[in-house]
C-alpha atoms as a PDB file:
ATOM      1  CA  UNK A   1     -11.017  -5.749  12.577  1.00  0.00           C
ATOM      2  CA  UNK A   2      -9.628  -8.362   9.953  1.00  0.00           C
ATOM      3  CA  UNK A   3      -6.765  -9.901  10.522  1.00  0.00           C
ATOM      4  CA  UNK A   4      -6.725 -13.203   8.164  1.00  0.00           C
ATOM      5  CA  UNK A   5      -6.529 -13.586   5.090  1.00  0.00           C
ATOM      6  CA  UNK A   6      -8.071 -16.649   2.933  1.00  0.00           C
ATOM      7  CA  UNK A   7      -6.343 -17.046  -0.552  1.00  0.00           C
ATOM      8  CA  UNK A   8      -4.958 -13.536  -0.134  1.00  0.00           C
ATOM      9  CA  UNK A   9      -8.444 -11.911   0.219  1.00  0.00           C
ATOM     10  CA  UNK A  10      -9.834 -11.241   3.573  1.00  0.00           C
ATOM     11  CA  UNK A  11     -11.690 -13.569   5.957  1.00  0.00           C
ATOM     12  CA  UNK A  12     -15.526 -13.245   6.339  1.00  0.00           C
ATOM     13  CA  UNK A  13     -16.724 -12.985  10.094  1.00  0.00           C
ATOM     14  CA  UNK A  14     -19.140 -11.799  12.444  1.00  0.00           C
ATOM     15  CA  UNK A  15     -16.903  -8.859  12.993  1.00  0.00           C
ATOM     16  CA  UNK A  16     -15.789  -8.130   9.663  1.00  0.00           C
ATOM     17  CA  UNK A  17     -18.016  -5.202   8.785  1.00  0.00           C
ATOM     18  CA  UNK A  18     -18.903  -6.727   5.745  1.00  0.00           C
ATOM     19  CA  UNK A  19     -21.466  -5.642   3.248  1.00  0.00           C
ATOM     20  CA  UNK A  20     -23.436  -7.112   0.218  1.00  0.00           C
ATOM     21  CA  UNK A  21     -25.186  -5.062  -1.759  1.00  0.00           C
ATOM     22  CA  UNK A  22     -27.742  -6.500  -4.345  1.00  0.00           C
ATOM     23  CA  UNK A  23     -26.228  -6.073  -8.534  1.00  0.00           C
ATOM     24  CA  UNK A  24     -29.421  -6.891  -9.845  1.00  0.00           C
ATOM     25  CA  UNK A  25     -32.958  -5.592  -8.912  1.00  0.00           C
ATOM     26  CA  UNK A  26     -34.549  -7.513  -5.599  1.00  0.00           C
ATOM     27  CA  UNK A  27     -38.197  -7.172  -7.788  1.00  0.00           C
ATOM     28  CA  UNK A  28     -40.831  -7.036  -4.974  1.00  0.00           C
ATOM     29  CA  UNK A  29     -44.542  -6.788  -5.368  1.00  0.00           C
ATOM     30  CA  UNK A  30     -45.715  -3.642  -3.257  1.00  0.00           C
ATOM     31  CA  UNK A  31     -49.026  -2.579  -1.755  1.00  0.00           C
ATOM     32  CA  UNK A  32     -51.485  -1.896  -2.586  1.00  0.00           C
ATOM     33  CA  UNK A  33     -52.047  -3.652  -5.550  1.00  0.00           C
ATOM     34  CA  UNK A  34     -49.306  -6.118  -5.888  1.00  0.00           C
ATOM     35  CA  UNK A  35     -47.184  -4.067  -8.573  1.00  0.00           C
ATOM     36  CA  UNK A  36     -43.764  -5.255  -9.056  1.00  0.00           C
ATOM     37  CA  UNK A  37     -41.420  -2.750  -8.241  1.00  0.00           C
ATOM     38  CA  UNK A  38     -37.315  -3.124  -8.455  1.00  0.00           C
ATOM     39  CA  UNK A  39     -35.638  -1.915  -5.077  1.00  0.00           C
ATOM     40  CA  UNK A  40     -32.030  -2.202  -3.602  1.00  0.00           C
ATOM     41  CA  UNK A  41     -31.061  -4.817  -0.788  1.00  0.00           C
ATOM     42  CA  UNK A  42     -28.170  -4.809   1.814  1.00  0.00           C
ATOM     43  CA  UNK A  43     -26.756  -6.999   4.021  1.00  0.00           C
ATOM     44  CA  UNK A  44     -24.143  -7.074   6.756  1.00  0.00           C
ATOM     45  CA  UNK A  45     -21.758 -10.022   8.296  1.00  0.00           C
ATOM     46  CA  UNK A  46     -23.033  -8.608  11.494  1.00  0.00           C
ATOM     47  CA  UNK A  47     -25.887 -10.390  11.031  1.00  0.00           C
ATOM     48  CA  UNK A  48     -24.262 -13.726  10.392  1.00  0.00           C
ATOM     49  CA  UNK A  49     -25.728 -17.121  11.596  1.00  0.00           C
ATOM     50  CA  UNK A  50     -25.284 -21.025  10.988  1.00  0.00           C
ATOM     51  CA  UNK A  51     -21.483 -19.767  11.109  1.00  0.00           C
ATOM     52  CA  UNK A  52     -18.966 -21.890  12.889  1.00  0.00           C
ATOM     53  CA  UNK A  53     -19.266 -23.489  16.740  1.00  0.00           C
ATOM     54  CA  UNK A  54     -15.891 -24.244  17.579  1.00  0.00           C
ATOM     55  CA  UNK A  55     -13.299 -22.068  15.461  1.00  0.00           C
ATOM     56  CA  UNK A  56     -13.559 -18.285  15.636  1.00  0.00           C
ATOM     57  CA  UNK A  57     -11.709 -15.314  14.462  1.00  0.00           C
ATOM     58  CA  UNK A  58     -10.340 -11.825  15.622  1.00  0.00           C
ATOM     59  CA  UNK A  59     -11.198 -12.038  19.100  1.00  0.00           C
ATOM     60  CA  UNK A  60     -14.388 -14.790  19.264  1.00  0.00           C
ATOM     61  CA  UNK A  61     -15.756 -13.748  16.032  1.00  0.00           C
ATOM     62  CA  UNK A  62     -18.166 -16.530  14.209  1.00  0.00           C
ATOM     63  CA  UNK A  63     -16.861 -17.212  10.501  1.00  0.00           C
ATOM     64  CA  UNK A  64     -18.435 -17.358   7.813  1.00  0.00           C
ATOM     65  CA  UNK A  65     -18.516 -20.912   5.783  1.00  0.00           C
ATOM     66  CA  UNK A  66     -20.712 -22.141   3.064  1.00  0.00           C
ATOM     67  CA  UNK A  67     -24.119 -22.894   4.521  1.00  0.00           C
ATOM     68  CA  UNK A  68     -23.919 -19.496   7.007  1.00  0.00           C
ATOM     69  CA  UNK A  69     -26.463 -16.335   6.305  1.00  0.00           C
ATOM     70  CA  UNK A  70     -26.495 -13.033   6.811  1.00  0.00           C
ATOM     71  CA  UNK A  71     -29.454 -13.201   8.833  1.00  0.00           C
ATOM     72  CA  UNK A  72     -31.460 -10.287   7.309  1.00  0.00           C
ATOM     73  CA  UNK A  73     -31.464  -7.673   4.541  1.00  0.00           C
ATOM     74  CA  UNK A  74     -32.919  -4.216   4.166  1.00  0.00           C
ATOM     75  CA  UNK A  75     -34.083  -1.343   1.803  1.00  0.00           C
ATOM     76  CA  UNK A  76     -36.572  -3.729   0.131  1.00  0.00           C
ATOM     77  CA  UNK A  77     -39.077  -3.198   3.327  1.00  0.00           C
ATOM     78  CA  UNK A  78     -41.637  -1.411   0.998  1.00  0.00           C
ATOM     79  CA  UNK A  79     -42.161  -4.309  -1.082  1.00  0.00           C
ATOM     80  CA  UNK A  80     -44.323  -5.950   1.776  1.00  0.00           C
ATOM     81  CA  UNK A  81     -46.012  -8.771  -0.727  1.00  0.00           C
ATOM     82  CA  UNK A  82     -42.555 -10.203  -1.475  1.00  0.00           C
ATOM     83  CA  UNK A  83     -39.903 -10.970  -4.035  1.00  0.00           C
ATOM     84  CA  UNK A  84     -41.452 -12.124  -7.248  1.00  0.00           C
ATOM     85  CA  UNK A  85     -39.064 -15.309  -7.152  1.00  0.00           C
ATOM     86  CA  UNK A  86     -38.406 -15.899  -3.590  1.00  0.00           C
ATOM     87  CA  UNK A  87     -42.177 -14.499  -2.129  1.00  0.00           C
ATOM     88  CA  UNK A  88     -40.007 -12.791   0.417  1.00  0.00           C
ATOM     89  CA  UNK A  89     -38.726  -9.417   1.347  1.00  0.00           C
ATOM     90  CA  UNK A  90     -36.036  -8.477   3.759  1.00  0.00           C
ATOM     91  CA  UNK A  91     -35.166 -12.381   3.499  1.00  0.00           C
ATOM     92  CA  UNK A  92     -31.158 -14.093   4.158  1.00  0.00           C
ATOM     93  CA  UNK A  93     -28.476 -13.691   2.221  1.00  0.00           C
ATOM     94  CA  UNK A  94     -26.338 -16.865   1.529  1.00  0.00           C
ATOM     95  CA  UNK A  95     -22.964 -17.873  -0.394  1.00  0.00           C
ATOM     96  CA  UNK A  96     -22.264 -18.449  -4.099  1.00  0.00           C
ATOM     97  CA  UNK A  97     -19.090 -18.766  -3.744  1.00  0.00           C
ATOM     98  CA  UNK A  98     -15.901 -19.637  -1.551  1.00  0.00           C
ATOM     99  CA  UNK A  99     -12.379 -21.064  -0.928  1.00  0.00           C
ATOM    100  CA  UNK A 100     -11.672 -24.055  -2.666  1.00  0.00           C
ATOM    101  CA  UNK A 101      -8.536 -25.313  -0.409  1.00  0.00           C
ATOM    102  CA  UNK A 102      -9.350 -23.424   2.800  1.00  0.00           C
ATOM    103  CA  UNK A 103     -12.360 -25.101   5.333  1.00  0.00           C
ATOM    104  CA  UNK A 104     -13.659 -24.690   8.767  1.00  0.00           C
ATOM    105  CA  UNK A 105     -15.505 -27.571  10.254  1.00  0.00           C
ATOM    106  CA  UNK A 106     -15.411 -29.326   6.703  1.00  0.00           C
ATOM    107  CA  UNK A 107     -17.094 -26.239   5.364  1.00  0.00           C
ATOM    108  CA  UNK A 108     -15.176 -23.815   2.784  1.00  0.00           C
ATOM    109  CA  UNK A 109     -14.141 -20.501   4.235  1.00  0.00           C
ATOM    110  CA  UNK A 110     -16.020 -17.347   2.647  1.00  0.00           C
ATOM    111  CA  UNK A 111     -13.927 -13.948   2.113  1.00  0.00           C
ATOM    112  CA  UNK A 112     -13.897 -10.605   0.360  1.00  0.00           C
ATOM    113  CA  UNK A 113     -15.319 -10.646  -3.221  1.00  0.00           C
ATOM    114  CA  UNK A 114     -17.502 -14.178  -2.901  1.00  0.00           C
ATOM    115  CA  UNK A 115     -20.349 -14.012  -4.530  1.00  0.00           C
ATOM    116  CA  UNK A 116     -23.943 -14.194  -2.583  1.00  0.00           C
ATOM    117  CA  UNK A 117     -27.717 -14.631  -3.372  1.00  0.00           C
ATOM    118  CA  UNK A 118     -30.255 -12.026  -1.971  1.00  0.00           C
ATOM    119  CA  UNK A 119     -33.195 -11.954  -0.232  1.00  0.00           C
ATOM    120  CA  UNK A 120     -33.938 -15.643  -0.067  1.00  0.00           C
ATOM    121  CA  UNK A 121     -32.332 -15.842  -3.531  1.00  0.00           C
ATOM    122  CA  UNK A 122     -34.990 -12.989  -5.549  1.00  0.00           C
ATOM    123  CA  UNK A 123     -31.638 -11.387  -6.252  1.00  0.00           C
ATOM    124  CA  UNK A 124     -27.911 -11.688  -6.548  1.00  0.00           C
ATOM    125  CA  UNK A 125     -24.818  -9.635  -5.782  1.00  0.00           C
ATOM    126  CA  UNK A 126     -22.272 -10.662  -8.707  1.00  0.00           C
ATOM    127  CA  UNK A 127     -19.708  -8.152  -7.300  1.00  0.00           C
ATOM    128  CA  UNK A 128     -19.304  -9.748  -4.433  1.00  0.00           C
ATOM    129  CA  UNK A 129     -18.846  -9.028  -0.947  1.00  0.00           C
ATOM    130  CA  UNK A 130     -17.135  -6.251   0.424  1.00  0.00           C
ATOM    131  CA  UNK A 131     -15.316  -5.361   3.372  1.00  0.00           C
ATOM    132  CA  UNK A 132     -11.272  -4.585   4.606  1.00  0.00           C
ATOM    133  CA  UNK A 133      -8.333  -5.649   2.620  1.00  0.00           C
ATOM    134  CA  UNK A 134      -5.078  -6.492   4.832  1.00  0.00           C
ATOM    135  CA  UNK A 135      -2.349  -4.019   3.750  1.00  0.00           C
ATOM    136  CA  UNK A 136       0.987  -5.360   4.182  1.00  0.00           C
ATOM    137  CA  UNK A 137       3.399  -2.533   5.384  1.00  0.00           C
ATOM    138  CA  UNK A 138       7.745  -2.510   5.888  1.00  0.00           C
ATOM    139  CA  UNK A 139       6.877  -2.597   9.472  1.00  0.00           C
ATOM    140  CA  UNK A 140       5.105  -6.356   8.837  1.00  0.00           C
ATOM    141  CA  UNK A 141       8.062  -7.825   7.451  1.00  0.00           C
ATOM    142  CA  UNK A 142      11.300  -8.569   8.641  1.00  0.00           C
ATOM    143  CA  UNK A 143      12.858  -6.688   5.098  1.00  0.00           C
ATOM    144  CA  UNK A 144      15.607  -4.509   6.200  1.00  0.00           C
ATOM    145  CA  UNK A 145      15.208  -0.983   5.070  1.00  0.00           C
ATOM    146  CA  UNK A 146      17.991   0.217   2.782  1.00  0.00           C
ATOM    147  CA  UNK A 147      20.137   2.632   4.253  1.00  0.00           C
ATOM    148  CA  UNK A 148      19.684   6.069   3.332  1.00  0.00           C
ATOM    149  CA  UNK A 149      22.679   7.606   0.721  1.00  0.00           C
ATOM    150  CA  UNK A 150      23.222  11.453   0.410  1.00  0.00           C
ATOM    151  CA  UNK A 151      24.934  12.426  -2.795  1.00  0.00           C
ATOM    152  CA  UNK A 152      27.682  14.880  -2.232  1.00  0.00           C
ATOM    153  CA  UNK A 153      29.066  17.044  -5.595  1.00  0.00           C
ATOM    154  CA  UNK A 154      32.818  18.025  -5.494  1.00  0.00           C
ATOM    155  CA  UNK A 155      33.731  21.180  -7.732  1.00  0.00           C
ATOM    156  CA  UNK A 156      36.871  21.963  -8.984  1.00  0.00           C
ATOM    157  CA  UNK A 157      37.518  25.259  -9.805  1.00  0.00           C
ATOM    158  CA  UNK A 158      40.516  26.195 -11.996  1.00  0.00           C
ATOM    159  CA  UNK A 159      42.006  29.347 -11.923  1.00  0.00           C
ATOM    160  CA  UNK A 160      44.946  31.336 -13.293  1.00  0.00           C
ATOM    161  CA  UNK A 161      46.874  34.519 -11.847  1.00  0.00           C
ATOM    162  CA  UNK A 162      47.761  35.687 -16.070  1.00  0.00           C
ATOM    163  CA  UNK A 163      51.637  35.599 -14.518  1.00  0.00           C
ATOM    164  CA  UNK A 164      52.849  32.627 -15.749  1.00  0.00           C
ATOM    165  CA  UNK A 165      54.183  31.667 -12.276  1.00  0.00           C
ATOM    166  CA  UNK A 166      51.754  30.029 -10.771  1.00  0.00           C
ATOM    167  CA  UNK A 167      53.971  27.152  -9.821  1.00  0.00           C
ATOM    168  CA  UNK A 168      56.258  29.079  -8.075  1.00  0.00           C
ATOM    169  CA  UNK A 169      53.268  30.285  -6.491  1.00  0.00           C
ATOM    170  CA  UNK A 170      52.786  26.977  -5.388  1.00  0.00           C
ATOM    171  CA  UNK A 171      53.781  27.567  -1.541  1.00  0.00           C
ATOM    172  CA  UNK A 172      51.865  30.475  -1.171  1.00  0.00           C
ATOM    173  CA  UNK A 173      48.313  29.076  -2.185  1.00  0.00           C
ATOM    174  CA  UNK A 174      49.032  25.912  -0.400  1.00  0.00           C
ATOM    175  CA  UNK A 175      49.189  28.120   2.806  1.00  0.00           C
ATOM    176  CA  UNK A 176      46.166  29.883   1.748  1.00  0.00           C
ATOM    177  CA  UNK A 177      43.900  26.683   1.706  1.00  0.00           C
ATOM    178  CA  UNK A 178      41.389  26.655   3.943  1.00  0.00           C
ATOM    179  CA  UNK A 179      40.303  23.137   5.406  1.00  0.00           C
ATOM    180  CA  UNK A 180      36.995  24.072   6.229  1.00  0.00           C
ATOM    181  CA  UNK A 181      36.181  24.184   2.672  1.00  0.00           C
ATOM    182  CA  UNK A 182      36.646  20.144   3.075  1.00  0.00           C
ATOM    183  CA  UNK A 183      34.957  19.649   6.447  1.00  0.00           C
ATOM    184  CA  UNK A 184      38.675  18.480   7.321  1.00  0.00           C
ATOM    185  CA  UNK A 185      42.201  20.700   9.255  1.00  0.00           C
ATOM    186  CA  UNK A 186      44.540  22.560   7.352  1.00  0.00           C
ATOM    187  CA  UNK A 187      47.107  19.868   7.794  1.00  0.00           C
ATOM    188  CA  UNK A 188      45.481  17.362   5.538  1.00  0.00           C
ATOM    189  CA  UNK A 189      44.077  19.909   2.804  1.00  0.00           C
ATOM    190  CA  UNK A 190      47.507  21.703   2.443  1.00  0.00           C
ATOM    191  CA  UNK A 191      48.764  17.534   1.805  1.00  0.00           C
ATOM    192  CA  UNK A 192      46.003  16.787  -0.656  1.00  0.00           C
ATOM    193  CA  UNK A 193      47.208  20.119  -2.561  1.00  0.00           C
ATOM    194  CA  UNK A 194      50.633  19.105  -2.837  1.00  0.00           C
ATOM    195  CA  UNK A 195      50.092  15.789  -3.734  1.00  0.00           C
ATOM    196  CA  UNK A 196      48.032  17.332  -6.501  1.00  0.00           C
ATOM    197  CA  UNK A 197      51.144  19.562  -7.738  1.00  0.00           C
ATOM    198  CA  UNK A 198      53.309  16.806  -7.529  1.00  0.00           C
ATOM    199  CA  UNK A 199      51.177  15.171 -10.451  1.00  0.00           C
ATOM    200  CA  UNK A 200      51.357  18.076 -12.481  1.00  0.00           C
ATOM    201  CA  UNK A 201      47.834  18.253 -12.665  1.00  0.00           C
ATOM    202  CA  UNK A 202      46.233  21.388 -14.274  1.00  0.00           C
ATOM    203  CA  UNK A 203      49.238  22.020 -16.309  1.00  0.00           C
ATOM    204  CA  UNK A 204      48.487  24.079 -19.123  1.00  0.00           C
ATOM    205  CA  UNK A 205      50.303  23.814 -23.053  1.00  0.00           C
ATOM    206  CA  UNK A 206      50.797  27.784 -22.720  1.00  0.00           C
ATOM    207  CA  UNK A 207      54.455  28.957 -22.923  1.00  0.00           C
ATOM    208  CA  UNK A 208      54.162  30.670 -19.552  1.00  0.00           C
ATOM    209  CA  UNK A 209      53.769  27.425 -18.102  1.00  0.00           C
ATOM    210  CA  UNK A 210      51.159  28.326 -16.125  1.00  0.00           C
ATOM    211  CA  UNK A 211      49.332  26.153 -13.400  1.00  0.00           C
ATOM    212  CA  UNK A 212      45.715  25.810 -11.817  1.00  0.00           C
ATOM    213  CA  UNK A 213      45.730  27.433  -8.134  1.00  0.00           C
ATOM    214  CA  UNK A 214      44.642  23.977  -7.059  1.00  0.00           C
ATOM    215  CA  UNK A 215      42.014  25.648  -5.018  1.00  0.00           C
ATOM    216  CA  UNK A 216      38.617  23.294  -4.496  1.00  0.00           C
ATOM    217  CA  UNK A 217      35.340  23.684  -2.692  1.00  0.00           C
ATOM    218  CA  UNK A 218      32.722  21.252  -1.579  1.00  0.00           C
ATOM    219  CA  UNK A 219      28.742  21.826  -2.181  1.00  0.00           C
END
């Protein structure tokens, strides 16, 4: 488990599952006759020594700082007469890179995507090392959460009874409203109708004068 981050990448430790894996051959001379032969190499922050003595990490965990290993490495164990460069095979892995600004115990910190030498430096892994990133979530802030709108559509419909007396009408389809149509009593939807008359609203230019039944409905 990772907890800290270093320069918004993650924190190398002894419990930080990390892995490097070799980006260039780890050349090894194999048996039996000493043939150089290219082969991968991995390595694992569970292995880390020469870490730090005092400060730890994510419940005791030893960091890694320039001048800590991962102890060992693996999948080169065939080439048993060592790395061409380094005479080795299944040899440390130490840092390339690291935090500039960041130290423990006057060393810089190592983290996620530092770059390390191989197999007692016969190879290199350019992509660096890789392990957790920290993903920052609404729940880790104290960012309030917008409150949730709902969007509610209110349709008119207009209507005519081909009389010509639909404001006389008037009375009679205000008593016909239904206030469940508006989630609200009769009382207040027969008063919104009115109002509505009052204003003339839905008049139409025809000679007959006629009006709209003022009836609405909510979706």
């Amino acid at each position: 488990m990772i907890t800290i981050n270093i320069n918004g990448l993650t924190l190398c430790h002894k419990g930080s599952s990390g892995i490097s894996h070799n980006t260039l051959p780890d050349v090894c001379k194999t048996p039996p006759f000493g043939v150089p032969v290219p082969y991968e190499n991995e390595a694992y922050s569970a292995d880390l020594i020469k870490g730090t003595t005092s400060v730890f990490a994510d419940g005791g965990n030893m960091i890694a700082n320039v001048g800590s290993q991962f102890a060992r490495s693996v999948f080169d164990e065939s080439g048993s007469m060592g790395g061409v460069n380094s005479g080795t095979n299944k040899a440390e892995t130490e840092w390339i890179s690291h935090s500039f600004d960041v130290f423990f115990e006057k060393k810089p910190a190592c983290r996620l995507t530092d770059k390390l030498f191989m197999n007692h430096r016969n190879t290199v892994n350019m992509a660096g090392l890789n392990q957790a990133k920290i993903h920052e979530t609404n729940e880790d802030n104290d960012t309030p959460k917008e409150d949730e709108q709902t969007e509610v559509t209110l349709t008119i419909g207009v209507f005519f009874d081909g009389t010509g007396n639909n404001a006389i009408n008037l009375e009679k389809m205000i008593a016909a409203c239904d206030g469940k149509h508006f989630d609200i009593n009769n009382q207040d939807a027969q008063s919104i109708l009115t109002e509505y008359a009052k204003d003339n609203m839905g008049f139409s230019d025809l000679e007959s004068g006629s009006h709209t039944c003022y009836y609405t409905n909510i979706h």
